[in-house]
Protein backbone atom coordinates (compact mmCIF):
# COMPACT_ATOMS: atom_id res chain seq x y z
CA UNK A 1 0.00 0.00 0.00
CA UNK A 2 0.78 3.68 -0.51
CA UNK A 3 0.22 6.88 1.56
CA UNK A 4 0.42 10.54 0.02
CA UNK A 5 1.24 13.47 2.20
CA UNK A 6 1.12 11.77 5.63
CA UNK A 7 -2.43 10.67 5.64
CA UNK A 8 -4.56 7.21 5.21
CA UNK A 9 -5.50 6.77 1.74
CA UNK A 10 -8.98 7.54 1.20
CA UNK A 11 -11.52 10.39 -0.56
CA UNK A 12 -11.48 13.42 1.28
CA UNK A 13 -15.10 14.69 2.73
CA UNK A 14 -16.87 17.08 0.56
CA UNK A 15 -16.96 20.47 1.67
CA UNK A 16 -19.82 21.83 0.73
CA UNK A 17 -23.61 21.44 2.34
CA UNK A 18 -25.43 19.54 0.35
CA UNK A 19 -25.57 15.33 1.01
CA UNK A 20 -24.34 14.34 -2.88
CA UNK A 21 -26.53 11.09 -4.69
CA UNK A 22 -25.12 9.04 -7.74
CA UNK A 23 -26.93 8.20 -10.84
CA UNK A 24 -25.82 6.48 -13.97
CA UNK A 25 -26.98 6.57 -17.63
CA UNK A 26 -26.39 4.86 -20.43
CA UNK A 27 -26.72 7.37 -23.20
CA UNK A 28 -26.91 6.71 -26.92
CA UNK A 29 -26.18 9.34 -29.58
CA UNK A 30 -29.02 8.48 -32.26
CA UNK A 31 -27.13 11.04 -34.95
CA UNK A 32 -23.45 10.24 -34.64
CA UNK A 33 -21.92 7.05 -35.54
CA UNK A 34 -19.08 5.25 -33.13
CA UNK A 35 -16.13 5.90 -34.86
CA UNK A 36 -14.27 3.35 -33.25
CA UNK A 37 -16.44 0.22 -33.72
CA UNK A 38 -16.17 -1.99 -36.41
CA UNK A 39 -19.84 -1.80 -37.71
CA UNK A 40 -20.76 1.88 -39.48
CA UNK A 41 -24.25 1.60 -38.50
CA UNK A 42 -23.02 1.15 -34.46
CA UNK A 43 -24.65 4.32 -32.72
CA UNK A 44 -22.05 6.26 -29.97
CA UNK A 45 -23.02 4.87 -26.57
CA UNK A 46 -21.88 6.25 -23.36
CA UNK A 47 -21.37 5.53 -19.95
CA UNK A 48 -22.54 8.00 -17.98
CA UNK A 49 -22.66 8.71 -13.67
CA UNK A 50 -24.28 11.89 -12.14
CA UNK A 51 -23.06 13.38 -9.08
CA UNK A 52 -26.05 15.98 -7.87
CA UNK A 53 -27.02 17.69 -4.81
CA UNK A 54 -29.32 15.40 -2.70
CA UNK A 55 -31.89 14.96 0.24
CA UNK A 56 -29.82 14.16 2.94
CA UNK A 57 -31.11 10.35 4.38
CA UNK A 58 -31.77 8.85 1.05
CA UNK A 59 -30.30 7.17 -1.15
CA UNK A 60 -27.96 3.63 -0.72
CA UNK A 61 -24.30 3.26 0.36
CA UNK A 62 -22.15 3.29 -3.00
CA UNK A 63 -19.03 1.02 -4.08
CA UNK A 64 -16.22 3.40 -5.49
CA UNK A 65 -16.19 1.15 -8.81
CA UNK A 66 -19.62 -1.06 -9.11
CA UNK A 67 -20.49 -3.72 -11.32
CA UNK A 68 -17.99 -4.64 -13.94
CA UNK A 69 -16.05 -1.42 -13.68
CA UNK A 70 -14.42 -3.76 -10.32
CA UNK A 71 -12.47 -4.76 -13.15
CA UNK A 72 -9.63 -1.77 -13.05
CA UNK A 73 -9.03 -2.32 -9.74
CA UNK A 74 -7.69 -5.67 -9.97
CA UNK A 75 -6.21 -4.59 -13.37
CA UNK A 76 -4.58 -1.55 -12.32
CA UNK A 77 -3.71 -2.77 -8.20
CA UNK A 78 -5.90 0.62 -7.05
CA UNK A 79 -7.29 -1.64 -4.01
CA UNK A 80 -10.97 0.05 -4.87
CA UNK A 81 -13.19 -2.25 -2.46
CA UNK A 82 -11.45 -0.90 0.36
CA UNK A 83 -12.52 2.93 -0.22
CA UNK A 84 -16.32 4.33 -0.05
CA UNK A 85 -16.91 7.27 -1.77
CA UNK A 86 -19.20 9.72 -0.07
CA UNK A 87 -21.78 9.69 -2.45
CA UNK A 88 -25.35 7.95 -2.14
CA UNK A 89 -26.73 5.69 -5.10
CA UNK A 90 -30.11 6.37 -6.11
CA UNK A 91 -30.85 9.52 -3.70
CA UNK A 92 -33.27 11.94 -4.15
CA UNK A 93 -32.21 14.70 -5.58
CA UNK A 94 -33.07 18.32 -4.03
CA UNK A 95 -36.60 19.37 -5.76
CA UNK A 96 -36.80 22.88 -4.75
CA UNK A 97 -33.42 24.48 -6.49
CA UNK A 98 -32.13 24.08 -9.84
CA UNK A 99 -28.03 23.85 -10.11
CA UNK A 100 -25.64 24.65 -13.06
CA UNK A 101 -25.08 21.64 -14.68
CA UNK A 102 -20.86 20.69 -15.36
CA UNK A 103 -19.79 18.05 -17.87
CA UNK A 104 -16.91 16.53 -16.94
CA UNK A 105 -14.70 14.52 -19.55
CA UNK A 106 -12.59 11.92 -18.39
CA UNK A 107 -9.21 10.66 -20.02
CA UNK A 108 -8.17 6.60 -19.79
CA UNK A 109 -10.16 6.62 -16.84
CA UNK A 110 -13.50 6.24 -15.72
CA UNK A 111 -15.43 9.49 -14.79
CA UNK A 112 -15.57 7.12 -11.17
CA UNK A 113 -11.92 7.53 -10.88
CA UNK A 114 -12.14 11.45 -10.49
CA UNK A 115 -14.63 10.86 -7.74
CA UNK A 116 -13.25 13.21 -5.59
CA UNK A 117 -13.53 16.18 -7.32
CA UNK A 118 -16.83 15.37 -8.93
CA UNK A 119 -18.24 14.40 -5.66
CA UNK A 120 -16.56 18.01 -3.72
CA UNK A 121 -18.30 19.75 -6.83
CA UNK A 122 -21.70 18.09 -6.35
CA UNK A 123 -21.62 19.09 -2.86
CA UNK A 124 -21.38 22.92 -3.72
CA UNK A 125 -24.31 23.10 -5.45
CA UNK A 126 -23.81 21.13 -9.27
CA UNK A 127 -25.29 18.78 -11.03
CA UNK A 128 -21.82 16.94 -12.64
CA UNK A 129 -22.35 14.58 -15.25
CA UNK A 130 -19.04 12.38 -15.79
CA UNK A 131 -18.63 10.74 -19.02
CA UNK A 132 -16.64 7.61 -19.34
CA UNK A 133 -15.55 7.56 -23.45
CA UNK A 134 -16.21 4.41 -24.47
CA UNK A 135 -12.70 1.89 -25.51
CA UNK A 136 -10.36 4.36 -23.75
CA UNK A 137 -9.97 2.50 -20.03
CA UNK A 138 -7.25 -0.41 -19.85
CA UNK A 139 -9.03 -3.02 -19.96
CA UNK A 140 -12.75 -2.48 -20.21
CA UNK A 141 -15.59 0.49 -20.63
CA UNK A 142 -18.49 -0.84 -18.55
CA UNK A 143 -22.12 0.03 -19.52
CA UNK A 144 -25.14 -0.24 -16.62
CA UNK A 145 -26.62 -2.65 -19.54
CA UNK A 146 -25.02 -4.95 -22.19
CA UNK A 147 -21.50 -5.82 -22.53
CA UNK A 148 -18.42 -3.83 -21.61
CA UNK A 149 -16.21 -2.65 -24.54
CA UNK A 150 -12.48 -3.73 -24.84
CA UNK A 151 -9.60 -1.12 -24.41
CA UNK A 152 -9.05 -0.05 -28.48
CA UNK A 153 -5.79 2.41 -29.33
CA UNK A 154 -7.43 4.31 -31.84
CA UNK A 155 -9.51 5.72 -29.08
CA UNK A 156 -6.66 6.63 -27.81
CA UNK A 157 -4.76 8.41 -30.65
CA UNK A 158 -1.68 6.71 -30.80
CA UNK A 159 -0.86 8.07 -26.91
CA UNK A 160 0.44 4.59 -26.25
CA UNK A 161 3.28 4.55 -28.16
CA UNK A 162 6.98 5.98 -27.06
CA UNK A 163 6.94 9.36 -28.97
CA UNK A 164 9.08 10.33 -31.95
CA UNK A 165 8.17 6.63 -33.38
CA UNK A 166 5.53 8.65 -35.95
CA UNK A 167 6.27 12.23 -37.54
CA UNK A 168 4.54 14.35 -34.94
CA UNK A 169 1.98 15.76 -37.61
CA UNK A 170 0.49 12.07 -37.05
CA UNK A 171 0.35 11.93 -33.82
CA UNK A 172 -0.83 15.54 -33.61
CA UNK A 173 -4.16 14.72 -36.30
CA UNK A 174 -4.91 11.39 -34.61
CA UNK A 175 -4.82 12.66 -30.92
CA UNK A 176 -6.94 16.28 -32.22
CA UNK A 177 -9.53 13.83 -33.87
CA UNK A 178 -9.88 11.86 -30.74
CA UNK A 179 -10.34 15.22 -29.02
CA UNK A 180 -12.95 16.44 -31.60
CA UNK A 181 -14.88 12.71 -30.59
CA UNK A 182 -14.63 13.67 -27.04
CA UNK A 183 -15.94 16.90 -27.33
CA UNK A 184 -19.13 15.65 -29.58
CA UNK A 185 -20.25 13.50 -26.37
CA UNK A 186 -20.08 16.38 -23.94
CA UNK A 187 -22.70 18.28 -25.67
CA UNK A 188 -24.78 15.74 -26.61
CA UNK A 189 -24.47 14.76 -22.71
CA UNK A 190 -25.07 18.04 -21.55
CA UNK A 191 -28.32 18.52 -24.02
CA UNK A 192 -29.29 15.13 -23.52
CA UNK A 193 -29.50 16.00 -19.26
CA UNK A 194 -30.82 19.60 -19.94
CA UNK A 195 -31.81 20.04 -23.10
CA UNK A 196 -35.02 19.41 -25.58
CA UNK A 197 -33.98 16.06 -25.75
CA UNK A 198 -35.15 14.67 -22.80
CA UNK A 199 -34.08 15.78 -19.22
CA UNK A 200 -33.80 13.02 -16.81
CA UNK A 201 -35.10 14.06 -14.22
CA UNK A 202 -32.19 16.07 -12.20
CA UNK A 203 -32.29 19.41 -10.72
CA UNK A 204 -30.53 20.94 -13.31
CA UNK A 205 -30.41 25.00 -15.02
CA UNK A 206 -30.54 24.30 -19.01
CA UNK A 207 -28.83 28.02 -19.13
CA UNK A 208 -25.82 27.44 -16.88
CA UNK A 209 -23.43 25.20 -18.71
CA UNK A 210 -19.63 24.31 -17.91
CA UNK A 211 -16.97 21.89 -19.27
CA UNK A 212 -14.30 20.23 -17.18
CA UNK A 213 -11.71 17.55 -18.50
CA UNK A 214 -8.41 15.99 -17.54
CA UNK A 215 -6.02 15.44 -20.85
CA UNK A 216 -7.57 14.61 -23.77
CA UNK A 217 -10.37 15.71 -22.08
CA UNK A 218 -9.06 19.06 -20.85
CA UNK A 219 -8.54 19.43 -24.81
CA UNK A 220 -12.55 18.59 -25.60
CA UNK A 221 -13.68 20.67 -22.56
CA UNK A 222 -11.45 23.35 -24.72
CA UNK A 223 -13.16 22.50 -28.10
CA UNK A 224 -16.73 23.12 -26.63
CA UNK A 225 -15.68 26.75 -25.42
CA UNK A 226 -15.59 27.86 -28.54
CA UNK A 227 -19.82 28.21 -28.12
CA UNK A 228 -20.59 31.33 -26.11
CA UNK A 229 -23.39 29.55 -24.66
CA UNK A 230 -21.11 27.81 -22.70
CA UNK A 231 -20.77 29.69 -18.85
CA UNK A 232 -16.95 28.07 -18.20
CA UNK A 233 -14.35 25.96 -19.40
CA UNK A 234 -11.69 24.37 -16.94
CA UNK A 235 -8.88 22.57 -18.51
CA UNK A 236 -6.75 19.82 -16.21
CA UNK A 237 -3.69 19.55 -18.00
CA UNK A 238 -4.41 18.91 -20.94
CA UNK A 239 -2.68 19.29 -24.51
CA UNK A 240 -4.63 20.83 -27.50
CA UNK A 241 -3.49 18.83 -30.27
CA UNK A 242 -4.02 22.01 -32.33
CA UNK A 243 -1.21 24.35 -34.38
CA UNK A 244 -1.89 27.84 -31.54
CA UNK A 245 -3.41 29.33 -34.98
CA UNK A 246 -6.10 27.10 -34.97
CA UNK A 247 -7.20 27.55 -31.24
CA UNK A 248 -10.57 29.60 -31.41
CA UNK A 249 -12.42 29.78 -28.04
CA UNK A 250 -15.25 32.58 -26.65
CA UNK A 251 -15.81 31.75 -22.88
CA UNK A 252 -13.86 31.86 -19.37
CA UNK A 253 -10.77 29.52 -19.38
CA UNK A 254 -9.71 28.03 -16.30
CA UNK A 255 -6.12 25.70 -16.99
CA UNK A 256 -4.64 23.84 -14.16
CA UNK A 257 -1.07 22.19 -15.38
CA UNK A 258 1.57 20.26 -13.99
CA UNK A 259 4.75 20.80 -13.57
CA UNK A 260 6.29 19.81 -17.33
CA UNK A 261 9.81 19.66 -16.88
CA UNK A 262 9.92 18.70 -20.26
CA UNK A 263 8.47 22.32 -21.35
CA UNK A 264 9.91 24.42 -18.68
CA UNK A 265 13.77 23.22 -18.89
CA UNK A 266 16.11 23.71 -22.09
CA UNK A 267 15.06 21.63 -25.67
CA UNK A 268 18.31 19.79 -25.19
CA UNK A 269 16.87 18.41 -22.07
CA UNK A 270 13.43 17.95 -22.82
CA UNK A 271 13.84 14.60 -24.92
CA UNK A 272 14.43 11.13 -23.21
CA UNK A 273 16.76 9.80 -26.04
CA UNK A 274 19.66 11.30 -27.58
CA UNK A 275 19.13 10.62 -31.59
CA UNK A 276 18.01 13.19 -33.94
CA UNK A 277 14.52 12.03 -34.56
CA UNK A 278 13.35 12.25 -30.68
CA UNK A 279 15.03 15.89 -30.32
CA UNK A 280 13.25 16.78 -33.61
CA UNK A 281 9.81 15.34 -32.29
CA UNK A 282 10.08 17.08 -28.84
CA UNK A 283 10.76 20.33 -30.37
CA UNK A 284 8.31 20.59 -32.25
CA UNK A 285 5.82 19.35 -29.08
CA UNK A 286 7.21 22.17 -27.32
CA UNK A 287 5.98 24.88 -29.42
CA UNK A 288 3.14 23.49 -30.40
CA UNK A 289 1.68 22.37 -27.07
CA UNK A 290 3.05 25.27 -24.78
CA UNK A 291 1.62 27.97 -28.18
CA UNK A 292 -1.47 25.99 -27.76
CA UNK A 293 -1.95 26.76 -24.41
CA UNK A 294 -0.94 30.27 -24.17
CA UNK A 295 -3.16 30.99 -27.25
CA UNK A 296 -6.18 29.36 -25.58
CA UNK A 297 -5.51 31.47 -22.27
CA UNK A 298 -4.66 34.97 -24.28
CA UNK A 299 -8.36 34.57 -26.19
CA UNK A 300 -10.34 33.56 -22.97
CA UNK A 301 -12.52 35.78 -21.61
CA UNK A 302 -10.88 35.98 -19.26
CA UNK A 303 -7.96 33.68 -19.17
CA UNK A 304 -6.93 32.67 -15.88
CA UNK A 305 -3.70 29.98 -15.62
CA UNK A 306 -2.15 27.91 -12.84
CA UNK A 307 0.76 25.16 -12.47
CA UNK A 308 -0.11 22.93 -8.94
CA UNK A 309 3.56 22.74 -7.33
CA UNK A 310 4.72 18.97 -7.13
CA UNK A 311 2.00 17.89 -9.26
CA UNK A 312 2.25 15.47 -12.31
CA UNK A 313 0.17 14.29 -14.99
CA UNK A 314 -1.87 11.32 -13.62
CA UNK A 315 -1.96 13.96 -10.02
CA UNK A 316 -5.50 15.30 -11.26
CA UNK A 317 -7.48 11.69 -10.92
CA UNK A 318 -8.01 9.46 -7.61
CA UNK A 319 -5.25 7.45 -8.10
CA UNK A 320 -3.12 9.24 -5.58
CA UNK A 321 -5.94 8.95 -2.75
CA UNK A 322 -6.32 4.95 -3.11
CA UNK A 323 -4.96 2.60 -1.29
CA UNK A 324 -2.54 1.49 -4.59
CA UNK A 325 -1.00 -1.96 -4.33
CA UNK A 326 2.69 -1.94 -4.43
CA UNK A 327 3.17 -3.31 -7.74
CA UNK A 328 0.36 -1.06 -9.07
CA UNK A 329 1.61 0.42 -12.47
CA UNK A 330 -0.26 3.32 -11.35
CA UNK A 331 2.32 4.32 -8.46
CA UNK A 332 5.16 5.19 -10.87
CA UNK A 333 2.87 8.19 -12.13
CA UNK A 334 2.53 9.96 -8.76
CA UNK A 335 4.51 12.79 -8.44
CA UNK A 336 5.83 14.14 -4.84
CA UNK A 337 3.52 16.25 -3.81
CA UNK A 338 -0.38 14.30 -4.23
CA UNK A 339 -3.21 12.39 -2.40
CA UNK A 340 -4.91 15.29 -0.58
CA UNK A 341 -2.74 18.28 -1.29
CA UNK A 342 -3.31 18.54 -4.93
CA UNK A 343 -7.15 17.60 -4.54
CA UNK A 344 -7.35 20.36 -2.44
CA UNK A 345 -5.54 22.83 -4.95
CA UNK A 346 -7.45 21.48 -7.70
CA UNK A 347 -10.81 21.20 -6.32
CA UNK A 348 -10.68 24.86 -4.67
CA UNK A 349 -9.66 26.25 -8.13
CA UNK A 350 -12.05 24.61 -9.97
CA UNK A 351 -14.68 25.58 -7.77
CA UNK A 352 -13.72 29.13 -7.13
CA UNK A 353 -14.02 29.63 -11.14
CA UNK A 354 -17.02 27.90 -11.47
CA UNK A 355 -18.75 29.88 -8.94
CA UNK A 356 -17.80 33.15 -10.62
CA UNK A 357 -18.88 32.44 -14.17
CA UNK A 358 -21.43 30.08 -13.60
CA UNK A 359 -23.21 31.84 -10.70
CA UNK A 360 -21.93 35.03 -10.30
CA UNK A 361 -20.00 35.16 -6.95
CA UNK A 362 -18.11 38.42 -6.57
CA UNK A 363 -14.22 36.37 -6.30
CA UNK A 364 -11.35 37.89 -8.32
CA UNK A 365 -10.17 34.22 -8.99
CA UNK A 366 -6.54 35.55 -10.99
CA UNK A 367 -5.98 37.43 -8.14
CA UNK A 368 -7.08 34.42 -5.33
CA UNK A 369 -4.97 32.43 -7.25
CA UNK A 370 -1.99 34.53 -7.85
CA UNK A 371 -1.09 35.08 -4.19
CA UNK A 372 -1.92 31.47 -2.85
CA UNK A 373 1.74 29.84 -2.27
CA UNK A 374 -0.04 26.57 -3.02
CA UNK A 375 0.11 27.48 -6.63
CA UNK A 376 2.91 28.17 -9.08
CA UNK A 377 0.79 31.13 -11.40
CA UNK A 378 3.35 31.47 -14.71
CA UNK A 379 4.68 35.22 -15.69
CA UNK A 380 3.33 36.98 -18.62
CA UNK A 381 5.80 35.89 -21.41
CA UNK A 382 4.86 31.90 -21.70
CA UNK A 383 3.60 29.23 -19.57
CA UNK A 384 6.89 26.91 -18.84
CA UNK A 385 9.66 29.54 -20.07
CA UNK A 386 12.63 27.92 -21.53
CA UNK A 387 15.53 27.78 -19.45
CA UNK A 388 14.32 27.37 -16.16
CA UNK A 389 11.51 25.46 -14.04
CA UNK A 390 8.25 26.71 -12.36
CA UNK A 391 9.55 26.45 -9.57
CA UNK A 392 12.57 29.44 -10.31
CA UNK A 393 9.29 32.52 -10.31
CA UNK A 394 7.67 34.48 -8.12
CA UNK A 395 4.31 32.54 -7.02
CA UNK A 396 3.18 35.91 -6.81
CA UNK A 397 2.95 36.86 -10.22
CA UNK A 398 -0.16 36.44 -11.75
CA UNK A 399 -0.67 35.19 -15.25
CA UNK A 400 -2.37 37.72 -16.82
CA UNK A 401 -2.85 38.74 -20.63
């Protein structure tokens, strides 16, 4: 077993007052086609659980990964039965307020394994519909009904593969496709839950509409901000795939990051290989993905932009909160600094920005952000400035346009 940050593995509490219920969906997408299944005619089908604001008392106990999702913890060593979420299956949800709903996009994960966030989110007053892309979790995609769908690359863009194997115009069309995919189910989730197609019955404000995602899915939550009737957009580390000529977006931008060594220190350092081809390939991935994201924050409105000290990649899902087996492949991805510490950063952010766009609190969050030693906030002139590492600058300065 693991421990982050000096405490017992576990979900932290939500902090807000409302009791949270659970709900899934399986949704199907009668007008797009599954682009990664081998029959045409296949309709997109998706996985879906719904963390809302509930009457306190109702409502069953919940298993952090039911049914056949069980699967990923004995694939992955996360030791899931031992951890209850704080969420009730089935509860009522509150009848006498209507909440901003939040889409939230999940990246070789199941939304489940971002529980904590989704639940802390929930408790403040959203509805937060998690969507679990189909073929993208090693090994399975469970569905509340019918089969579970195998683990297939192409959902996955070609991530899997050491880069520099493929020209990086490949990998960069693949992964933006994938992206574009991603971003198709979020608003057919989010119209599907609030829209003319049918609500489902949750508490949920059709006007107030946000988009979170973690990697590919920060990139999709992206995509869908470039419709104004969108309230917020937060992006959790998460690459564009787009040349920064091509990023377009017309809503609040909230990015989150990591610390990229591989972005903030000199090219010569950034590849893992000394040939030619690797060098070549991580230059390019340097100005692409750093333009990418400077471009997105300098056309928000506003931009606001934040790198979560100690943090790495995989830092923004459960996985440092569970009780990981020690052979887990999971624990080489956790960075120093995890487990509660960066849930707290990242859930406190998130929420902060939500509550200003989506329902008007009076927060300057640049500013909240900016002096909060918790948080690495970049200087003016790029994101992860060559020659140096986050942690080299004043926390103090903000990142402003």
């Amino acid at each position: 077993m693991s421990s982050h940050d000096n405490c017992p593995p576990g979900l932290p509490s939500p902090t807000g007052r409302h009791p949270v219920g659970r709900r899934f969906y399986d949704l199907t997408d009668p007008d797009r086609a599954d682009p990664y299944r081998r029959w045409t005619s296949a309709r997109r089908k998706l996985p879906v659980a719904v963390w809302y604001p509930a009457e306190a008392g109702t409502g069953s106990p919940a298993r952090y990964l039911p049914g056949t999702w069980r699967v990923l913890s004995t694939a992955w060593g996360l030791g899931a039965s031992a951890i209850s979420p704080h969420a009730r299956d089935g509860a009522v949800p509150v009848d006498d307020e209507r909440f901003p709903l939040v889409v939230f996009s999940a990246s070789a994960n199941p939304a489940l394994c971002y529980s904590a966030l989704l639940e802390d989110l929930a408790s403040h007053g959203y509805v937060v519909a998690g969507v679990s892309h189909p073929y993208e979790s090693i090994p399975i995609t469970a569905y509340q009904h019918g089969w579970p769908a195998l683990m297939r690359p192409r959902s996955l863009g070609g991530a899997l593969r050491a880069p520099g194997r493929r020209p990086y115009e490949v990998d960069r069309d693949e992964r933006a496709a994938v992206v574009s995919v991603k971003a198709g189910d979020l608003r057919f989730v989010a119209d599907r839950i609030a829209g003319e197609a049918g609500p489902l019955g949750l508490p949920v404000d059709p006007g107030r509409r946000a988009a979170i995602g973690h990697s590919f899915g920060g990139a999709a939550a992206a995509l869908v901000g470039r419709d104004p009737a969108w309230a917020a957009v937060v992006n959790l580390d998460g690459g564009l795939w787009l040349e920064p000529a091509d990023v377009a977006v017309s809503t609040p931008v909230l990015q989150l990051f990591a610390e990229h060594p591989e972005y903030s220190q000199p090219p010569p350092d950034a590849s893992r290989a000394g040939d030619e081809r690797q060098d070549a390939y991580a230059a390019i991935d340097r100005v692409t993905t750093v333009g990418g994201w400077q471009a997105l924050h300098e056309q928000a409105k506003p931009g606001v932009a934040a790198v979560v000290r100690g943090a790495t990649h995989t830092s923004f899902c459960d996985w440092p909160l569970l009780p990981l087996h020690r052979w887990s492949p999971a624990q080489a991805s956790l960075g120093g600094r995890s487990g509660p510490a960066v849930w707290r950063c990242v859930s406190s952010a998130t929420r902060l920005f939500l509550d200003r766009w989506c329902c008007g609190a009076a927060v300057d969050v640049d500013a909240t952000l900016g002096t909060d030693r918790r948080f690495f906030v970049a200087p003016p002139s790029s994101l992860f400035p060559a020659g140096g590492s986050s942690r080299d600058h004043d926390a103090n300065v903000p990142f402003r346009r």
